[in-house]
N, C-alpha and C. Protein backbone atom coordinates (compact mmCIF):
# COMPACT_ATOMS: atom_id res chain seq x y z
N UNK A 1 -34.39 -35.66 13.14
CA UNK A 1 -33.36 -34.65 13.30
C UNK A 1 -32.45 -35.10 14.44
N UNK A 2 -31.24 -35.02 13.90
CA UNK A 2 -30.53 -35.88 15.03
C UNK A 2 -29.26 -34.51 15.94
N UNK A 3 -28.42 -34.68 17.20
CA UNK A 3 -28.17 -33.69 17.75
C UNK A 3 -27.41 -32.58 16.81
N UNK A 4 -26.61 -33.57 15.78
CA UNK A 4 -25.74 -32.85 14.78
C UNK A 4 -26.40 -31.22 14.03
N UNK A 5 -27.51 -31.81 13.83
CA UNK A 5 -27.91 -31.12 12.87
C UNK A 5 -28.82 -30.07 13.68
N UNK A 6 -29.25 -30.12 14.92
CA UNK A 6 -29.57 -29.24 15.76
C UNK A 6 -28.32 -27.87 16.01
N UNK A 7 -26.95 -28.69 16.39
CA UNK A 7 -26.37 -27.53 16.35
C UNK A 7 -25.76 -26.61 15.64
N UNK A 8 -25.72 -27.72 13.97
CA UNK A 8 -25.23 -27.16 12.96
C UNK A 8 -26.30 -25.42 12.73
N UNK A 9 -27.62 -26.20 13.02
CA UNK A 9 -28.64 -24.84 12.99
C UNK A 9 -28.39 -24.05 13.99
N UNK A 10 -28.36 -24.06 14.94
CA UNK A 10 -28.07 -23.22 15.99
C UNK A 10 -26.79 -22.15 15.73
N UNK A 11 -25.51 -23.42 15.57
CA UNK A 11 -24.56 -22.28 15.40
C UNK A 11 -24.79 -21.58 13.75
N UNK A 12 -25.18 -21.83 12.60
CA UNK A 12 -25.37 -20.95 11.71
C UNK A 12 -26.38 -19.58 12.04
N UNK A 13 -27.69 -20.13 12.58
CA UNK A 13 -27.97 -18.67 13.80
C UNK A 13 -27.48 -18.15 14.42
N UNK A 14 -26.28 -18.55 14.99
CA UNK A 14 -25.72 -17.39 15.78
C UNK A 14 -24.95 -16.56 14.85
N UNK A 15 -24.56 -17.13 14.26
CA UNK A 15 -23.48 -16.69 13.16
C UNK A 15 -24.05 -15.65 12.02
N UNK A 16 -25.77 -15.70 11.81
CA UNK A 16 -26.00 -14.69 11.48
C UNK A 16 -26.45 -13.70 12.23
N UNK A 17 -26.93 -13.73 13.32
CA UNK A 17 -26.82 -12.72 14.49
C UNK A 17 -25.61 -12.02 14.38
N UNK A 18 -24.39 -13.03 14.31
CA UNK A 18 -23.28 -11.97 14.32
C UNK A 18 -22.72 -10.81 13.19
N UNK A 19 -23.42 -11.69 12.08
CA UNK A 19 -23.41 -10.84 11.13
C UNK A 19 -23.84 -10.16 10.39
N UNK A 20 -25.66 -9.94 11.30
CA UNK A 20 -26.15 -9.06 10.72
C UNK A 20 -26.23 -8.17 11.96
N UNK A 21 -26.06 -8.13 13.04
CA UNK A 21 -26.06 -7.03 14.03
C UNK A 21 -24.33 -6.18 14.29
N UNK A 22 -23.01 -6.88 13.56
CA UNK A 22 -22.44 -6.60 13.57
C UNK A 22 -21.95 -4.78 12.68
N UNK A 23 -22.66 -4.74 11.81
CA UNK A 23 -22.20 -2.93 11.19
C UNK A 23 -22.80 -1.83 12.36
N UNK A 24 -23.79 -1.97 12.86
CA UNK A 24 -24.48 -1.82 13.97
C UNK A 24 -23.64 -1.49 15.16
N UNK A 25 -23.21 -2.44 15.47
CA UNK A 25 -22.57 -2.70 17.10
C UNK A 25 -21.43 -1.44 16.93
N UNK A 26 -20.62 -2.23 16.10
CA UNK A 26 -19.30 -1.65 15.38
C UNK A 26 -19.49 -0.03 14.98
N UNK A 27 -20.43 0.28 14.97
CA UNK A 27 -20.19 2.01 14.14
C UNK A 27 -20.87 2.75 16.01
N UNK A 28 -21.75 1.90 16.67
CA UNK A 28 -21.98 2.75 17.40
C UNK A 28 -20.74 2.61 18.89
N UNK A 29 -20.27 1.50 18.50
CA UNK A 29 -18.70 1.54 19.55
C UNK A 29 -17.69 2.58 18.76
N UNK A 30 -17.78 2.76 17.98
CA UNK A 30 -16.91 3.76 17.33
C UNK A 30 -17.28 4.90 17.66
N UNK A 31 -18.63 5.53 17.61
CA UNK A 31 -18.96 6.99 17.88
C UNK A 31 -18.47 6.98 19.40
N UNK A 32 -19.41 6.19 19.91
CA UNK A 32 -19.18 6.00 21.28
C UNK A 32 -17.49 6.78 22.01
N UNK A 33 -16.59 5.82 21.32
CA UNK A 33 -15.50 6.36 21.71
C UNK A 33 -15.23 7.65 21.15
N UNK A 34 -15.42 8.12 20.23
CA UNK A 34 -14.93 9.08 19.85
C UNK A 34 -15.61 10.14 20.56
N UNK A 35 -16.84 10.38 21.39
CA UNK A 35 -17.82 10.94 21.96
C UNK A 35 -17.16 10.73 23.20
N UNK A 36 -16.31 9.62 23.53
CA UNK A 36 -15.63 9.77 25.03
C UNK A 36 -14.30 10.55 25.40
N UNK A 37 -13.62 10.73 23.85
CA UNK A 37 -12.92 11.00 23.91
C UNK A 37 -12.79 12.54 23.37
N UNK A 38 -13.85 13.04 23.01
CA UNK A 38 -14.10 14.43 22.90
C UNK A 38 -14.61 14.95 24.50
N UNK A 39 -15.18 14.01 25.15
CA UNK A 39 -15.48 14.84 26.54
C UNK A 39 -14.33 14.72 27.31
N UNK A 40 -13.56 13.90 27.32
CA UNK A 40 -12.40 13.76 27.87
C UNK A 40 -11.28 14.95 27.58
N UNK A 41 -11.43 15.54 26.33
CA UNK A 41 -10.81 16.44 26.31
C UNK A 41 -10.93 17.80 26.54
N UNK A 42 -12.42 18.14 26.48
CA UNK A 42 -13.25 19.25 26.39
C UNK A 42 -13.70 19.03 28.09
N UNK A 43 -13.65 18.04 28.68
CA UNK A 43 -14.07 18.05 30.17
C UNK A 43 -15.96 18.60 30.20
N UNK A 44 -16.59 18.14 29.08
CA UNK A 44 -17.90 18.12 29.12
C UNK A 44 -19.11 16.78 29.02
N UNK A 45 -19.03 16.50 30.32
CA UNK A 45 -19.79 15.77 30.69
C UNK A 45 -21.67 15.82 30.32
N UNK A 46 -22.09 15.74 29.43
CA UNK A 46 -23.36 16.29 29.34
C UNK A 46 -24.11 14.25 28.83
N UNK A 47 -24.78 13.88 29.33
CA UNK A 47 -25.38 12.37 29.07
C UNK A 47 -25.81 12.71 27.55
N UNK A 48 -27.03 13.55 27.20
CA UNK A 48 -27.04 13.59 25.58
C UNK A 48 -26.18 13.95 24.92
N UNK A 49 -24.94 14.10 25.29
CA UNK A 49 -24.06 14.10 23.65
C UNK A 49 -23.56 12.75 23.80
N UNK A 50 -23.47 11.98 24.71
CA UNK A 50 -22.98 10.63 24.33
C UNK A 50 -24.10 9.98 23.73
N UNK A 51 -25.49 10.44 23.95
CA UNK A 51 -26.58 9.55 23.49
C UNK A 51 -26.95 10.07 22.03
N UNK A 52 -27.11 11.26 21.90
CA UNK A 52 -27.79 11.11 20.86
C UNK A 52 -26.97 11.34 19.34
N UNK A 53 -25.65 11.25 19.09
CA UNK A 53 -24.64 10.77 18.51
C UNK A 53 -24.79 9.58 18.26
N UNK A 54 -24.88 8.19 18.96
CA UNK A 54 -25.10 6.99 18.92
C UNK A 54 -26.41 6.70 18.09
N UNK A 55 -27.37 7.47 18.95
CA UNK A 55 -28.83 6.72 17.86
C UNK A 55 -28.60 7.53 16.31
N UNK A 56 -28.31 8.80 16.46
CA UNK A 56 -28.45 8.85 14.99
C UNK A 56 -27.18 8.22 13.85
N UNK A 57 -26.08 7.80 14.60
CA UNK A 57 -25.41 6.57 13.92
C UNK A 57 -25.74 5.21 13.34
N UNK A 58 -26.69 4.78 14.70
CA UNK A 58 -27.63 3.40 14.40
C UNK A 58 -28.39 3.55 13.11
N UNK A 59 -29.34 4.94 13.18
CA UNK A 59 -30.39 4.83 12.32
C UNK A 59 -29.53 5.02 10.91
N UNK A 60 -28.38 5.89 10.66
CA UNK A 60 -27.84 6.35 9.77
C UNK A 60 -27.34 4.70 9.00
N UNK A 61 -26.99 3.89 9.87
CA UNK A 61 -26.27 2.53 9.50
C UNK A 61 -27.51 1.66 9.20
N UNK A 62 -28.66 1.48 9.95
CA UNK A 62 -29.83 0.96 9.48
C UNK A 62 -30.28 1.75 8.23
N UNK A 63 -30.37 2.55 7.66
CA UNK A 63 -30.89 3.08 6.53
C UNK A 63 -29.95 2.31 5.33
N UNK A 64 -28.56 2.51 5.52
CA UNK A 64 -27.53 2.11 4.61
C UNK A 64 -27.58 0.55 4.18
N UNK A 65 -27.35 -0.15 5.40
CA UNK A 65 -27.21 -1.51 5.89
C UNK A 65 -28.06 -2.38 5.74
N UNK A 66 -29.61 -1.84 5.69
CA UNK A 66 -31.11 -2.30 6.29
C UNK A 66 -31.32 -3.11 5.28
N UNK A 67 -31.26 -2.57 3.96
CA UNK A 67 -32.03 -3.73 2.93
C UNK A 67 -31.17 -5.17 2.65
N UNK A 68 -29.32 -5.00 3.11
CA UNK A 68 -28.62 -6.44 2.73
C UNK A 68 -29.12 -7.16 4.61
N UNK A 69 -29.46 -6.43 5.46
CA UNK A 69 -29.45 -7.42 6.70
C UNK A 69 -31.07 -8.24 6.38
N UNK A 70 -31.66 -7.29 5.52
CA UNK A 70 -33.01 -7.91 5.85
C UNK A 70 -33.06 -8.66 4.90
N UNK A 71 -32.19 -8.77 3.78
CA UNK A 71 -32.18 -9.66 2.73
C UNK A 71 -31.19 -11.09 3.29
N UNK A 72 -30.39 -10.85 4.16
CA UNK A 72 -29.49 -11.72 5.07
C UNK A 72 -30.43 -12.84 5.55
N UNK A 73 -31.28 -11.71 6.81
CA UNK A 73 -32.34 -12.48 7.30
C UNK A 73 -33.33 -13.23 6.66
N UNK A 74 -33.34 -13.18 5.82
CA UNK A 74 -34.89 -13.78 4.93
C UNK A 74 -33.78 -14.96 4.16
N UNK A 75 -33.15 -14.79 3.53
CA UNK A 75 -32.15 -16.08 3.06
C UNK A 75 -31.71 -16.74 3.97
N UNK A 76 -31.44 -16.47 5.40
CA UNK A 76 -31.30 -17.49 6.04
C UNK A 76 -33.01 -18.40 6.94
N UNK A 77 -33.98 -17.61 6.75
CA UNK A 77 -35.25 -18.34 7.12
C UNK A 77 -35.52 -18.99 6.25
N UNK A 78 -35.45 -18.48 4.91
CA UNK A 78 -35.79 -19.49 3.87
C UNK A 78 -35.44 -20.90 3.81
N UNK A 79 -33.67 -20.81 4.02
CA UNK A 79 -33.15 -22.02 4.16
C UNK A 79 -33.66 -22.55 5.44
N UNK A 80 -33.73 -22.29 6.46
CA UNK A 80 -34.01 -23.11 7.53
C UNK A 80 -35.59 -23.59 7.40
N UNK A 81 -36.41 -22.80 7.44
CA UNK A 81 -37.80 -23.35 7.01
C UNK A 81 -37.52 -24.61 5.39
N UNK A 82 -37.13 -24.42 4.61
CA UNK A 82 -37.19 -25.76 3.98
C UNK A 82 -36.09 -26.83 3.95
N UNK A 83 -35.56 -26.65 5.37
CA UNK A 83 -34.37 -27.78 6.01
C UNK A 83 -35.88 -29.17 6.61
N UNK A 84 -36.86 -28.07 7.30
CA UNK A 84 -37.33 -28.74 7.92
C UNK A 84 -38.23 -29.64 7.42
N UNK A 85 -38.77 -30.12 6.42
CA UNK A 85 -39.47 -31.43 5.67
C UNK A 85 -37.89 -32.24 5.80
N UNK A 86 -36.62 -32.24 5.22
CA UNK A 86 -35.57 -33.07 5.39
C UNK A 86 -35.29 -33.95 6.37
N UNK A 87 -35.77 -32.68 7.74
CA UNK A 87 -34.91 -32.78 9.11
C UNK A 87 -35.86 -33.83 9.74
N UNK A 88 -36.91 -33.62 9.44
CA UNK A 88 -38.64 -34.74 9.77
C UNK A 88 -38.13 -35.86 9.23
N UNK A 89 -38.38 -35.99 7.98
CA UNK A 89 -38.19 -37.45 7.02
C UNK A 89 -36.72 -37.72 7.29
């Protein structure tokens, strides 16, 4: 296995990191703001309404999301686990 092909793997890992944690990130920066910008207007500072808005977004997007990320994830182990007899020989 030569350096090429080390980072070719590397950066395709990151790249699914980015794209399977990305619906995730993205919906709970969205509540987020919108949760900042309802206290901002309402002048109610309370820590659980910014929090628990967020997790039940996460889980709401993991329920939806969950079976193509985990099908994401497993197609990309697959491929990398049988890169590696290639990457040896």
């Amino acid at each position: 296995m030569n350096a090429q092909q080390v980072f070719t793997l590397g950066q395709e890992g990151l790249l699914q990191l980015l794209t399977v944690s990305a619906p995730v990130l993205l919906t709970v920066l969205v509540v987020g703001l919108a949760v900042s910008i309802f206290q901002a207007a309402t002048q109610i500072h309370e820590a659980t309404l910014s929090f628990v808005p967020k997790v039940v977004a996460a889980v709401a997007v993991l329920a939806v999301a969950g079976p193509w990320m985990l099908s994401t994830l497993v197609e990309y182990l697959q491929r990398t686990l049988q890169s590696i007899p290639a990457a040896i020989g």
